[in-house]
Structure formats: C-alpha cells, structure tokens
C-alpha atoms as a PDB file:
ATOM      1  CA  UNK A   1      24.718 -17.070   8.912  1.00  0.00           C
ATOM      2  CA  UNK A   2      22.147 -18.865  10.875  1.00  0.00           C
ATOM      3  CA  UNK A   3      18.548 -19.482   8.738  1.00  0.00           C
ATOM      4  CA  UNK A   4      15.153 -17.496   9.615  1.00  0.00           C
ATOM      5  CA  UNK A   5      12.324 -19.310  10.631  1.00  0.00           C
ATOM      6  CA  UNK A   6       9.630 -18.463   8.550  1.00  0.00           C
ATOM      7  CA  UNK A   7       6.061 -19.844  10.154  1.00  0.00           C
ATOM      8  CA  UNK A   8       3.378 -20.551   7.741  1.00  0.00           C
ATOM      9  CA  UNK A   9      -0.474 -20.777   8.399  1.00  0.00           C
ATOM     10  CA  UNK A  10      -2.275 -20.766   4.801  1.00  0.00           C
ATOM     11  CA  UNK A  11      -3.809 -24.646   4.174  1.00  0.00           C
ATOM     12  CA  UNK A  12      -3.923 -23.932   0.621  1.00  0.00           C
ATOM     13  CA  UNK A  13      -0.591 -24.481  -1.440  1.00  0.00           C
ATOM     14  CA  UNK A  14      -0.558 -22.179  -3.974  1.00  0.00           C
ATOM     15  CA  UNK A  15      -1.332 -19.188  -1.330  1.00  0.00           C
ATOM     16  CA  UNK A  16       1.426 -20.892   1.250  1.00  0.00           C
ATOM     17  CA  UNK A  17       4.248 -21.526  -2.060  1.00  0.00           C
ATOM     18  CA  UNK A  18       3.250 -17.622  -3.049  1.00  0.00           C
ATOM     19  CA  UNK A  19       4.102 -16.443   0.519  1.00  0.00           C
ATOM     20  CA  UNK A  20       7.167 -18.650   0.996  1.00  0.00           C
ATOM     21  CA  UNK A  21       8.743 -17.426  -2.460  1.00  0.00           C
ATOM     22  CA  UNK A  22       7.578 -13.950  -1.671  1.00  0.00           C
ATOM     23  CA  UNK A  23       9.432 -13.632   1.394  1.00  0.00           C
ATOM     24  CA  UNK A  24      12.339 -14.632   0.051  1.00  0.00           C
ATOM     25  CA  UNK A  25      12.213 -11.986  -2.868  1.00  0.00           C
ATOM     26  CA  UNK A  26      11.505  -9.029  -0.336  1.00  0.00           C
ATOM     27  CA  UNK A  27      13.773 -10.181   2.321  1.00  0.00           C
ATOM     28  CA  UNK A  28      16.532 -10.930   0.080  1.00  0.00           C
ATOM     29  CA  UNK A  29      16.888 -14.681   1.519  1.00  0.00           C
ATOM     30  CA  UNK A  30      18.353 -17.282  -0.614  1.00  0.00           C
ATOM     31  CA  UNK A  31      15.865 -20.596  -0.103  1.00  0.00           C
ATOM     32  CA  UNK A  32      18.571 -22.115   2.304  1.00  0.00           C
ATOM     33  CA  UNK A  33      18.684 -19.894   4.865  1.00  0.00           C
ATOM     34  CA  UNK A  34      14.459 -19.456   5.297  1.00  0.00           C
ATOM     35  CA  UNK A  35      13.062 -22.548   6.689  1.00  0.00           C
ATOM     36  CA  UNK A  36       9.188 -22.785   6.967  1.00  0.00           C
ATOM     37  CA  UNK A  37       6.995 -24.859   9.075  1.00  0.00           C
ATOM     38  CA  UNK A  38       3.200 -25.120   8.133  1.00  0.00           C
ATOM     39  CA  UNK A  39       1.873 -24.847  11.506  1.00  0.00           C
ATOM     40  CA  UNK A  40      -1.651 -25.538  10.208  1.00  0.00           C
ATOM     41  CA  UNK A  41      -0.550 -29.175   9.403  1.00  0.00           C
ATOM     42  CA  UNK A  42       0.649 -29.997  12.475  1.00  0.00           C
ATOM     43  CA  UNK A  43       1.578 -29.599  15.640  1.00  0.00           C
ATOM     44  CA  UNK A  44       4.630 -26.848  16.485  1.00  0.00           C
ATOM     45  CA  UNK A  45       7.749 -28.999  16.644  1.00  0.00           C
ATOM     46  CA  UNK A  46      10.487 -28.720  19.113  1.00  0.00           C
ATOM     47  CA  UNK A  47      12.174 -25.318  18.179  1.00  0.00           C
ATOM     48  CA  UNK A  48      15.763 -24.370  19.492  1.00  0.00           C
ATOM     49  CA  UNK A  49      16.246 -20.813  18.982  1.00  0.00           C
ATOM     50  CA  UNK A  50      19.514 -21.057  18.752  1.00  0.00           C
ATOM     51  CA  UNK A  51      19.323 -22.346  15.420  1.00  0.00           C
ATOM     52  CA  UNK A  52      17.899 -19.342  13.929  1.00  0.00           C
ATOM     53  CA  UNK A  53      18.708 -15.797  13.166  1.00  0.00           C
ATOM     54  CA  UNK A  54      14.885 -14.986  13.696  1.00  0.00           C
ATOM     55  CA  UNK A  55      11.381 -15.811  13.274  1.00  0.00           C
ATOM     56  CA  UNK A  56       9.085 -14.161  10.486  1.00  0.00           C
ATOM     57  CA  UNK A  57       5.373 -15.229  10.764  1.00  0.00           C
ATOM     58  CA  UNK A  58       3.353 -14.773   7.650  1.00  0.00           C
ATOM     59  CA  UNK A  59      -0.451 -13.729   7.093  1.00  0.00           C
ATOM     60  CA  UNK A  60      -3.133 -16.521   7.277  1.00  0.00           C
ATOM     61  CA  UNK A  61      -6.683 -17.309   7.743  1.00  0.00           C
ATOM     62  CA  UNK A  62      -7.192 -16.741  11.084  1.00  0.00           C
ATOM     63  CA  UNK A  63      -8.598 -13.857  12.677  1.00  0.00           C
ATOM     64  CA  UNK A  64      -7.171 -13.890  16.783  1.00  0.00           C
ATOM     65  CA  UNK A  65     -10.517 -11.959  18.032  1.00  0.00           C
ATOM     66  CA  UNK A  66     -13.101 -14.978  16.533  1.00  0.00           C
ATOM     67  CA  UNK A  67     -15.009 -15.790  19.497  1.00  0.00           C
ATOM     68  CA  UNK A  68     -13.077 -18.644  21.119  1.00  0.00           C
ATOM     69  CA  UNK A  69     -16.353 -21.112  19.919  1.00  0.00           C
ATOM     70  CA  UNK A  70     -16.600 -19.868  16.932  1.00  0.00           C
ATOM     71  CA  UNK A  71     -13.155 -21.437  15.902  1.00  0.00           C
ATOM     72  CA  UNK A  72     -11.882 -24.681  14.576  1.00  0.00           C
ATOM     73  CA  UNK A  73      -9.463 -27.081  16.565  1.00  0.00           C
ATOM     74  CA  UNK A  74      -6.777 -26.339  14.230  1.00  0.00           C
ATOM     75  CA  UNK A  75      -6.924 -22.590  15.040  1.00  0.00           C
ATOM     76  CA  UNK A  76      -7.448 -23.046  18.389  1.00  0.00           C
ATOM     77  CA  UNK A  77      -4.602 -25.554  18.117  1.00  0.00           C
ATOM     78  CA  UNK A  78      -2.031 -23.086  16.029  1.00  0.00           C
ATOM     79  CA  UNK A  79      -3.144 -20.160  18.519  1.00  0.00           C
ATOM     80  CA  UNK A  80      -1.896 -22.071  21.392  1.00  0.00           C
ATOM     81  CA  UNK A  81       1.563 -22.681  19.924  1.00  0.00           C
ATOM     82  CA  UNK A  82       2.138 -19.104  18.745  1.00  0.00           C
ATOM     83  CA  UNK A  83       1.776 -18.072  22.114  1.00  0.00           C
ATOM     84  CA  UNK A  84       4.242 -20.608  23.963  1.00  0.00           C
ATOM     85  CA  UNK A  85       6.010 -19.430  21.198  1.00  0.00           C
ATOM     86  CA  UNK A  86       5.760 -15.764  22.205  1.00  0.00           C
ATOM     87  CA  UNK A  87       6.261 -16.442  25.505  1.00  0.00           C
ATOM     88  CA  UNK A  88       9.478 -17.366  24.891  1.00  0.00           C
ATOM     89  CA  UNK A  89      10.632 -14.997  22.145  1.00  0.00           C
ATOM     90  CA  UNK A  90       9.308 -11.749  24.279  1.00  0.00           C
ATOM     91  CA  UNK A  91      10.900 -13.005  27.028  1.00  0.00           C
ATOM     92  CA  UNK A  92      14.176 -13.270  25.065  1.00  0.00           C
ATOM     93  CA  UNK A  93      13.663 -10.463  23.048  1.00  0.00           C
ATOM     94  CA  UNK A  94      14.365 -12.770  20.092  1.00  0.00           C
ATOM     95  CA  UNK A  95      14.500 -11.137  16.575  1.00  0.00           C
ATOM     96  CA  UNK A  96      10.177 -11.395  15.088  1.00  0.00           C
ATOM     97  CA  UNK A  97       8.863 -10.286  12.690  1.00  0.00           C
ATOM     98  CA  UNK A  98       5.156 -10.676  12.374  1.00  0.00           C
ATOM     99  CA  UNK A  99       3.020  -9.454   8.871  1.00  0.00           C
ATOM    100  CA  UNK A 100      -0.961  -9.191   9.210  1.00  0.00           C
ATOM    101  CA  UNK A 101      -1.703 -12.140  10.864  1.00  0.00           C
ATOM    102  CA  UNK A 102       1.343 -11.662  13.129  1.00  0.00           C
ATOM    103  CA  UNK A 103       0.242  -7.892  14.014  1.00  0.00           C
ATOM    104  CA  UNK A 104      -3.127  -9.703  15.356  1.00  0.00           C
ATOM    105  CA  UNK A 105      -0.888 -12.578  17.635  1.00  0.00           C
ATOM    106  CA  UNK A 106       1.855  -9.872  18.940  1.00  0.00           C
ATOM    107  CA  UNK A 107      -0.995  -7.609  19.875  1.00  0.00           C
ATOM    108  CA  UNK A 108      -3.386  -9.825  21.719  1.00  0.00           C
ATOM    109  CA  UNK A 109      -0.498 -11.724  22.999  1.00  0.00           C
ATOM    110  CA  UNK A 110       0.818  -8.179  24.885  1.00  0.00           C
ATOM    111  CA  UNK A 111      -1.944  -7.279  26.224  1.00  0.00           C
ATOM    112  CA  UNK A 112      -3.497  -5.162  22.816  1.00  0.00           C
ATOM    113  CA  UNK A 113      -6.744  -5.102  21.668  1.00  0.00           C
ATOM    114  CA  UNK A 114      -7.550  -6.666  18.062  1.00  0.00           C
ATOM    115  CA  UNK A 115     -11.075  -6.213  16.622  1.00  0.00           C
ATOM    116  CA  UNK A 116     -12.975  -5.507  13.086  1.00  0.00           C
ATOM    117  CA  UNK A 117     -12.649  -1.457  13.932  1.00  0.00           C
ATOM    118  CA  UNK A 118      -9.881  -0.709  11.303  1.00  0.00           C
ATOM    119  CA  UNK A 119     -10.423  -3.471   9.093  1.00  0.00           C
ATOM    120  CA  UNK A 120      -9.030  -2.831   5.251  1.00  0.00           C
ATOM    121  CA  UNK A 121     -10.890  -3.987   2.343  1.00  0.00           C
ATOM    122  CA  UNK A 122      -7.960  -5.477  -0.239  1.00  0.00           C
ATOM    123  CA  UNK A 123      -5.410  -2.982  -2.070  1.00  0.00           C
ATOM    124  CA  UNK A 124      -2.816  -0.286  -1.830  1.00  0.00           C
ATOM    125  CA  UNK A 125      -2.946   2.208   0.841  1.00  0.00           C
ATOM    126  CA  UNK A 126      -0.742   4.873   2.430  1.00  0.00           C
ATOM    127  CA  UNK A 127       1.062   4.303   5.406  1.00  0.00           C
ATOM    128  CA  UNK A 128       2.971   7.126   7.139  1.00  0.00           C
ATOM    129  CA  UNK A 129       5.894   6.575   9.802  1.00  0.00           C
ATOM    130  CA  UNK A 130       5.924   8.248  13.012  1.00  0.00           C
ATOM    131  CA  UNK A 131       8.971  10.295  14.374  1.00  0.00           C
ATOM    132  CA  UNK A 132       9.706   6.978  16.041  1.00  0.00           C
ATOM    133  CA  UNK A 133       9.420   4.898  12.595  1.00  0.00           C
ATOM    134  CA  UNK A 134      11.623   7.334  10.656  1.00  0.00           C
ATOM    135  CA  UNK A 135      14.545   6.494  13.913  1.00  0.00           C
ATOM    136  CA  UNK A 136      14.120   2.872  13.689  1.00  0.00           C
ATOM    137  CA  UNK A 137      16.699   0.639  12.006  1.00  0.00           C
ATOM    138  CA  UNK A 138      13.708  -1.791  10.262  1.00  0.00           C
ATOM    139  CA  UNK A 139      12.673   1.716   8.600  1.00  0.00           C
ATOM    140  CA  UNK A 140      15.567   3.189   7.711  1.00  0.00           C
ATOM    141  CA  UNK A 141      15.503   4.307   3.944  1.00  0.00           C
ATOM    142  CA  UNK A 142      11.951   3.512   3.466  1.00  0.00           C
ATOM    143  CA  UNK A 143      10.350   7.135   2.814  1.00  0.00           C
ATOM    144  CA  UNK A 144       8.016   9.258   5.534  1.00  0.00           C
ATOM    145  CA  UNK A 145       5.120   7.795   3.480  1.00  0.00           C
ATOM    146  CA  UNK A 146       4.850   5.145   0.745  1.00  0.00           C
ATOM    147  CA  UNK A 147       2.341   2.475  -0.407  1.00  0.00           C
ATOM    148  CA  UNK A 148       1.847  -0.643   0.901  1.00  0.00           C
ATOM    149  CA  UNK A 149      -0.589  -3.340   0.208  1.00  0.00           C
ATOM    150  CA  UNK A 150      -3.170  -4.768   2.502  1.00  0.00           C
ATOM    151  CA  UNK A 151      -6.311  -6.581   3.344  1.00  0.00           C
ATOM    152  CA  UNK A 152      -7.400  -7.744   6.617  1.00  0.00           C
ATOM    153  CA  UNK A 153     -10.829  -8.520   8.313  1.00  0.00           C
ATOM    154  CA  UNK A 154      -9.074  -7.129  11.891  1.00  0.00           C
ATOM    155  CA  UNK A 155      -6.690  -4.501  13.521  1.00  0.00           C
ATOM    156  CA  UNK A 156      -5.091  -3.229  16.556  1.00  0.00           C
ATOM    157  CA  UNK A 157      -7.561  -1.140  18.076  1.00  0.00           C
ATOM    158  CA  UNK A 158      -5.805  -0.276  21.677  1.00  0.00           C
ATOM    159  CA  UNK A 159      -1.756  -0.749  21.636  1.00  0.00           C
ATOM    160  CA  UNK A 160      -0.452  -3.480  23.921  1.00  0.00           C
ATOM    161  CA  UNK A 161       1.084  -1.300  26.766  1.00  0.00           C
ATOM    162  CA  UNK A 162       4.933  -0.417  26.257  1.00  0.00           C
ATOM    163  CA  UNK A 163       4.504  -1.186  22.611  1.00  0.00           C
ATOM    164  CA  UNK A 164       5.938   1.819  20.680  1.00  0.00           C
ATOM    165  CA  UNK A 165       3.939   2.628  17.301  1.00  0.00           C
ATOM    166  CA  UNK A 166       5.732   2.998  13.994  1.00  0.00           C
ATOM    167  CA  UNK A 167       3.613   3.249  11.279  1.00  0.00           C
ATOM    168  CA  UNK A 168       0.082   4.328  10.648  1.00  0.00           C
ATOM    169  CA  UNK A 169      -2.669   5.146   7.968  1.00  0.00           C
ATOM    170  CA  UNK A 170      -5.801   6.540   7.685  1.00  0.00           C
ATOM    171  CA  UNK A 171      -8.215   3.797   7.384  1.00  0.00           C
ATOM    172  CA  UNK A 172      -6.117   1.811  10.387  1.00  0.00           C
ATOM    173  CA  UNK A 173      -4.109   3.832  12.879  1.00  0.00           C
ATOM    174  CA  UNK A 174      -1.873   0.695  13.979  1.00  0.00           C
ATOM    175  CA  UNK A 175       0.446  -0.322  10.801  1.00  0.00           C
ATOM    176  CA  UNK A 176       3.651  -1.012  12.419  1.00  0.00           C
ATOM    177  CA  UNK A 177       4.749  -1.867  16.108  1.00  0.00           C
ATOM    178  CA  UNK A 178       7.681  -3.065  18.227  1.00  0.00           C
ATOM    179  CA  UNK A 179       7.676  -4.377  21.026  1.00  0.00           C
ATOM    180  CA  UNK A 180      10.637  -4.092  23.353  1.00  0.00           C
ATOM    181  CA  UNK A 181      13.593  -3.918  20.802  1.00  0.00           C
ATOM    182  CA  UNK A 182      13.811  -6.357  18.530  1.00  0.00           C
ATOM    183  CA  UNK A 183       9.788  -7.929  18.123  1.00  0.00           C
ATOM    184  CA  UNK A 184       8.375  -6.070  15.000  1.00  0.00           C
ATOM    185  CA  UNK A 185       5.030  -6.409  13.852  1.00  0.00           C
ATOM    186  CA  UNK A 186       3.282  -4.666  10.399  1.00  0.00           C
ATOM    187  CA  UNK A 187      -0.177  -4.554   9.243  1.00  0.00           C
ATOM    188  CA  UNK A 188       0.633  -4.132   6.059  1.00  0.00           C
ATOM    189  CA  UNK A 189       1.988  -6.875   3.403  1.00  0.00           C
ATOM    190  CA  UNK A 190       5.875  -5.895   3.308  1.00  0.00           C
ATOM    191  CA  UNK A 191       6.552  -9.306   1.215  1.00  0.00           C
ATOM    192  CA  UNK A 192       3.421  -8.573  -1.311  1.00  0.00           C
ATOM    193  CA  UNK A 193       3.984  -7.268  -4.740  1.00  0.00           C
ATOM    194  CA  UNK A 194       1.276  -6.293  -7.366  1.00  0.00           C
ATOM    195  CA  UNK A 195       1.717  -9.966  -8.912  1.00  0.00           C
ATOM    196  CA  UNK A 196       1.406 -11.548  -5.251  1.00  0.00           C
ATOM    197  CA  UNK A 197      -1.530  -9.835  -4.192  1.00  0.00           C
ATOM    198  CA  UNK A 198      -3.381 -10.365  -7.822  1.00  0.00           C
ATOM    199  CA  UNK A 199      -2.698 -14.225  -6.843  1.00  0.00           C
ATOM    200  CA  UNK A 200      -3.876 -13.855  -3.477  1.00  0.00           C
ATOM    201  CA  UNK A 201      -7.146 -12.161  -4.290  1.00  0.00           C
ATOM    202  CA  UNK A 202      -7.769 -15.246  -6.807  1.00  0.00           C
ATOM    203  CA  UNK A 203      -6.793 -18.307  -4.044  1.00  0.00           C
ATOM    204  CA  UNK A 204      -8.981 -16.169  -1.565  1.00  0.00           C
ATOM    205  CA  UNK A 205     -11.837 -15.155  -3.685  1.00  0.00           C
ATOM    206  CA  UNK A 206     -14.274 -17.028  -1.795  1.00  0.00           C
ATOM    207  CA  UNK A 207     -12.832 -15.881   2.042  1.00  0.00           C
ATOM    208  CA  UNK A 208     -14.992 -13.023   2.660  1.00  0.00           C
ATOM    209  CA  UNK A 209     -12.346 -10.364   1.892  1.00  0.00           C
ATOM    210  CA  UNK A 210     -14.362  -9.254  -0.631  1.00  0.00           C
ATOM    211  CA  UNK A 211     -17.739  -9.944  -2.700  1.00  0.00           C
ATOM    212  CA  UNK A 212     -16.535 -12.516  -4.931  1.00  0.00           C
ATOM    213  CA  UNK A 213     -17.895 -11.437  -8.398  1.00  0.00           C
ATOM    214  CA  UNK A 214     -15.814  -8.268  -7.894  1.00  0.00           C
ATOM    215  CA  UNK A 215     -12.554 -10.142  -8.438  1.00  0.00           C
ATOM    216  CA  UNK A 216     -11.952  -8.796 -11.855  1.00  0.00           C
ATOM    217  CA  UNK A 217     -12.189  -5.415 -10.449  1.00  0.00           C
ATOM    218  CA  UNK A 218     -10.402  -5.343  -7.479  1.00  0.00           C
ATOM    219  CA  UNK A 219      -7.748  -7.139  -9.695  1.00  0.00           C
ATOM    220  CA  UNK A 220      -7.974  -4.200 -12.000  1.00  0.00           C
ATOM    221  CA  UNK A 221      -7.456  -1.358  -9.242  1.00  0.00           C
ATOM    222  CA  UNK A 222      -4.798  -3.703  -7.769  1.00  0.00           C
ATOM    223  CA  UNK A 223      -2.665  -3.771 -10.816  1.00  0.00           C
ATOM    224  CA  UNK A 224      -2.727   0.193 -10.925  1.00  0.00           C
ATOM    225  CA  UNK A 225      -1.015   0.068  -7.422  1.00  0.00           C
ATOM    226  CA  UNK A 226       3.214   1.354  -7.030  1.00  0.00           C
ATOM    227  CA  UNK A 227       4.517  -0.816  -4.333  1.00  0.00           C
ATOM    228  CA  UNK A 228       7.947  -0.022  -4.721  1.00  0.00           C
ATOM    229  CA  UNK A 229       9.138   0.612  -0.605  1.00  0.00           C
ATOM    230  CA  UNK A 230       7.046  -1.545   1.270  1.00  0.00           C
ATOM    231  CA  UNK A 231       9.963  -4.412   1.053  1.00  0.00           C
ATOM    232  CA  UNK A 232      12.669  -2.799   2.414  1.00  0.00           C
ATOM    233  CA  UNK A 233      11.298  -3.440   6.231  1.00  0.00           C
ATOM    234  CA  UNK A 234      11.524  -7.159   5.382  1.00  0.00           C
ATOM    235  CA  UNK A 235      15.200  -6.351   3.399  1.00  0.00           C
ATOM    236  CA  UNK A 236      15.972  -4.477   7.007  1.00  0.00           C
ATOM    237  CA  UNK A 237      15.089  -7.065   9.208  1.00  0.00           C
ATOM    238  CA  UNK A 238      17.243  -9.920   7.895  1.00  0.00           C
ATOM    239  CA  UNK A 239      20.155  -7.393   6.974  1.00  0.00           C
ATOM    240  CA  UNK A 240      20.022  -6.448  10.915  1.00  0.00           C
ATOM    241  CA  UNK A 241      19.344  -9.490  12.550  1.00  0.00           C
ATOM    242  CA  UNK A 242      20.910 -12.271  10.412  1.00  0.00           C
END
C-alpha cells in the first residue's frame, strides 16, 4: 500500500503531535504509511503524487476569508501552496480529504464562499446526511445522524458550483462536501475524540475560539459529549482509497 499524505498547519507541537496521532487512531493508519509535512515551517516540497494513496489536510489556524492584509506571510505563504496543490489534485481527481480547515481551502479554492455566517462555538453537535451522504462510499455505515465535534471561526456559506453536499447541521448547513468524485471535505472533526478536543481547547485557549476563563466549562460540557461515528468517514476514506 502506498502512504497518505497527511498536511499539517498547527505551529504549536503538542496541537500538531495530537492531530498527527489522532488521525492515525480514526483512520486506522499504522505511523508508516501517514507521512506529514508541517507546511507552516516551510515551504511545500516537491510532491509526486504518485507516491501516495491520498492527501488528508488537517485543521489549523488559519481562517481562508481573513482579509488578504490582515494575514501573516506564512499564511499567505501556506495559502499559496494549498492551492497549486489543488490545482493539481482537482484536476486529477486525486483522493483528499480535507477536515475544518480543509472545508475552508476546497471551498474557496472551487469557487465557494467561506465567511463567519455559520461559525460553531467549540463542542458536539448533530450533523445529518443528505440522501446523497447516506449513497456515498466515505458514509457508508455511519448513521442518518450522529455527533460530531467542532469549532470553527468560518463556514461554507454558498457551495462551490458542481460540489454535491453531504452532510449538514443546524447551526452550519455545509458539514460535508465532494467535489467531483473522489475530493471530500468535512466541517466537522472526524479524527477528534472527547480526549482530543479537551487537549485542543487547552493548547488553543487563548485563540479566540472561546472566552478564555470559560475553559473549565467548555471542558466540562465537552467531556459529556458521545462521539462514537464521527471516525468512520476518516476509517472510509483510507479503506477506499489506499
């Protein structure tokens, strides 16, 4: 089996080490076979496709619609080689799969609109498929609604066009797309569990996701949360793909 390419944007370790090793848990990936570049410490290096089953890009920091001054050179930077990367993936219909951050670059990078409309404050919420979800291979055996753990400043507002919509809930209409047939993107955390997102909310207490001397209890209504289906997407992807 050829690795997956797992793109990383977090500068902090412990929130880039917690997303590496939760991938692998959800998608089922022994460390081997999920290579990660840190495309926030440098420059996107020569990729051959070839060499990979897919490409999974994680969550970060960035939000795609900051005003183009308001960002730093190393967004600006990692924006620019996620879409010469998407050029060439969409173009080849190359297995993606995108989570938060990645629903932002696949949108805006078709054509979508991504703003603050259906931004999600941090924590569980219910996402329901659509009669196109419940047919597509990266849903199959995940129920017609389950829980699913978020947190996100932005959102697809307006679909790219030809984008078909496969998930939804409803505090953000957009929680899973695909474009073409094989480019995936969710909203939602499929890689997050209750013990992930309790670490995230501590690395990230200062990031404006929430006031910061609520951490204790957002951690508490966190830890009440049953994420027990969101993982199989993930599970689906490199099952299908690898």
């Amino acid at each position: 089996m050829l690795p997956f390419l797992l793109i990383a944007t977090r500068a902090e370790d412990e929130a880039a080490d917690g997303e590496y090793d939760a991938m692998l848990r959800a998608s089922g990936l022994a460390a081997p076979d999920l290579r990660r570049i840190r495309l926030e410490a440098g420059p996107m290096p020569q990729l051959d496709l070839a060499d990979y089953s897919g490409v999974i890009l994680g969550g970060g920091p960035f939000d795609s619609s900051d005003p183009e001054e308001a960002k730093s050179p190393t967004q600006r930077r990692v924006e620019a080689d996620l879409r010469s990367l998407l050029d060439q993936l969409v173009a080849r219909d190359f297995p993606f799969f995108g989570a938060c951050y990645g629903v932002g670059t696949l949108g805006v990078h078709q054509g979508g609109v991504v703003d603050t409309t259906y931004g999600e404050p941090v924590g569980g919420v219910e996402v329901t498929l659509t009669a196109e979800g419940r047919a597509d291979p990266l849903l199959a055996g995940v129920p017609d609604t389950f829980t699913a753990l978020v947190g996100h400043k932005e959102a697809v507002r307006t679909m790219p066009p030809g984008a078909v919509l496969l998930a939804s809930s409803p505090t953000c209409p957009v929680q899973m797309f695909r474009i073409r047939t094989h480019l995936y993107a969710t909203q939602f955390h499929p890689e997050l569990d209750v013990v992930d997102m309790v670490r995230r909310i501590r690395v990230y207490q200062h990031n404006g996701y929430y006031p910061a001397h609520t951490m204790d209890e957002l951690i508490a209504r966190v830890e009440q949360e049953k994420v027990v289906h969101a993982a199989r997407v993930l599970a689906n992807f490199v099952e299908r793909y690898a």
